[in-house]
C-alpha atoms as a PDB file:
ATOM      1  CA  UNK A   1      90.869 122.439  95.014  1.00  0.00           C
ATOM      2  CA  UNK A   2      94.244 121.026  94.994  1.00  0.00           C
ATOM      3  CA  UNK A   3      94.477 120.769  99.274  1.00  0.00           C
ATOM      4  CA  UNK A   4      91.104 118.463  98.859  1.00  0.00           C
ATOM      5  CA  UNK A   5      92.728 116.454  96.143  1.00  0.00           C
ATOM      6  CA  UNK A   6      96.045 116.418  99.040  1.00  0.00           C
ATOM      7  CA  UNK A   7      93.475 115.832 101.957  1.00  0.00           C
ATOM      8  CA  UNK A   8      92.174 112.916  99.968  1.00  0.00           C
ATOM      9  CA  UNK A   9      95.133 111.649  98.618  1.00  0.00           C
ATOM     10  CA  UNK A  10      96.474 111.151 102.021  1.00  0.00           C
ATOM     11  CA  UNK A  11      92.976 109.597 103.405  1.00  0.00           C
ATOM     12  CA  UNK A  12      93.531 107.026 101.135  1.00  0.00           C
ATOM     13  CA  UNK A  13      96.897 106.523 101.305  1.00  0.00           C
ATOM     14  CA  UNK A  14      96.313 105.593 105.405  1.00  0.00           C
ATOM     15  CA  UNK A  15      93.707 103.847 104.286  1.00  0.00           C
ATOM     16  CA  UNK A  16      95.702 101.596 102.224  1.00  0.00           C
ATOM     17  CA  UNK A  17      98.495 101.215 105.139  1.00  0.00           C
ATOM     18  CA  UNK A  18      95.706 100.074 107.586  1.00  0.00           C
ATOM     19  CA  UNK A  19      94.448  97.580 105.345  1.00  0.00           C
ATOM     20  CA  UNK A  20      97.773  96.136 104.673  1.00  0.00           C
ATOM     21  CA  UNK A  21      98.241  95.620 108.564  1.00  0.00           C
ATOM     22  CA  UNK A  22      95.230  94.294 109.034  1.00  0.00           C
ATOM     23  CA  UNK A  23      95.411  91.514 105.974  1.00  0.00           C
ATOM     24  CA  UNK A  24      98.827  90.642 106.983  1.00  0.00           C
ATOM     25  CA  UNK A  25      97.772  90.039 110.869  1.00  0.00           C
ATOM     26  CA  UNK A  26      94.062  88.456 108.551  1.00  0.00           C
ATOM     27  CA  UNK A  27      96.464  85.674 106.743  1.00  0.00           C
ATOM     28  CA  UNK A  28      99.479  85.117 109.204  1.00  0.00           C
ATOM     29  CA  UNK A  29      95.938  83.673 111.916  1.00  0.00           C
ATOM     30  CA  UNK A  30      94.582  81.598 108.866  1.00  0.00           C
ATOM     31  CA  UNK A  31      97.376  79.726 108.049  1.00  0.00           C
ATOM     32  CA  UNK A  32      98.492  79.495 111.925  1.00  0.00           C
ATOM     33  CA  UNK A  33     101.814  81.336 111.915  1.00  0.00           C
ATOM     34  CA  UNK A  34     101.163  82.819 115.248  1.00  0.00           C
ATOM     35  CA  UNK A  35     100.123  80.592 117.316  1.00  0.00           C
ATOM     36  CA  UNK A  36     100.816  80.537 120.975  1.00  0.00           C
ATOM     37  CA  UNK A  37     102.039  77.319 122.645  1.00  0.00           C
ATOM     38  CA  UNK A  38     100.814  77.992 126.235  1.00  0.00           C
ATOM     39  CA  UNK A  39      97.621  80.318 125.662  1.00  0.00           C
ATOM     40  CA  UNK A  40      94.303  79.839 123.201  1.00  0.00           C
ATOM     41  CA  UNK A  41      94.809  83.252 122.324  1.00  0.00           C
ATOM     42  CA  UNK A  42      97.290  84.293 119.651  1.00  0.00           C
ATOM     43  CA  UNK A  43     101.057  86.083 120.243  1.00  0.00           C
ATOM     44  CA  UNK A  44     100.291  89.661 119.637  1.00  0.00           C
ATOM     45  CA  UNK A  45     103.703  90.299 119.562  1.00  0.00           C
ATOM     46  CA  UNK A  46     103.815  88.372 116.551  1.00  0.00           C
ATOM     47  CA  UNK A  47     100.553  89.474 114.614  1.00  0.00           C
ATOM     48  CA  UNK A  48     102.735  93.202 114.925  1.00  0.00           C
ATOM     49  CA  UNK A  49     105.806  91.847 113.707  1.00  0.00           C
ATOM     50  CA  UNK A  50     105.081  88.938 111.200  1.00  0.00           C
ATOM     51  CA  UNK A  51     105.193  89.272 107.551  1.00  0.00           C
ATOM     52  CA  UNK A  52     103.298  87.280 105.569  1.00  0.00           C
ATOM     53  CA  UNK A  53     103.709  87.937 101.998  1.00  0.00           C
ATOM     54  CA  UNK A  54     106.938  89.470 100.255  1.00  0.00           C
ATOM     55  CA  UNK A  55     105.113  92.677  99.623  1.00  0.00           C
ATOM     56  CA  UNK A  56     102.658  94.988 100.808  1.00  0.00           C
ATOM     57  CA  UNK A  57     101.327  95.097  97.013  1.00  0.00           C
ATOM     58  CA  UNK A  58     100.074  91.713  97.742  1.00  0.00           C
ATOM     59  CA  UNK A  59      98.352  92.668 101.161  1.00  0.00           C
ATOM     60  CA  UNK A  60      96.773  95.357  99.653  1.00  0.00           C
ATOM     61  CA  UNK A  61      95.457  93.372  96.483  1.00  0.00           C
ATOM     62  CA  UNK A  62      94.064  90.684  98.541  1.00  0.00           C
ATOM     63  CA  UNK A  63      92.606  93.134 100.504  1.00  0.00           C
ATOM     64  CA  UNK A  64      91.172  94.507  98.381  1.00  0.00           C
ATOM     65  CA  UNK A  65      89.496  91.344  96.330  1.00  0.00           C
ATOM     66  CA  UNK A  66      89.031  88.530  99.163  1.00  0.00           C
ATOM     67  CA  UNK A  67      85.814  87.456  99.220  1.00  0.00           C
ATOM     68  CA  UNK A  68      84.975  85.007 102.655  1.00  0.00           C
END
């Protein structure tokens, strides 16, 4: 019982980390902060690096409760 409760603690916890990435990549190409000057396309050098809010709290929170 307590390597499911392991197994699923650690499903969520990549869970979590994923959606963190992908809100942070979400709000850094809704308020334009990787935008590329010569292509349409944006920088995916900066969707990997950028940071958009000062926490990953925050990422996961509006992850969790945006609603488009």
């Amino acid at each position: 019982m307590k390597a499911v409760v392991l197994v699923l603690l650690v499903i969520i916890g990549f869970m979590a980390n994923q959606l963190v990435v992908i809100e942070n990549q979400r709000y850094a190409l809704m308020v334009g902060m990787c935008k590329s000057a010569t292509l349409a396309v944006p920088d995916a050098n900066c969707l990997s690096q950028v940071q958009t809010r000062t926490s990953w709290l925050w990422h996961l929170y509006y992850g969790l409760t945006y609603r488009p």
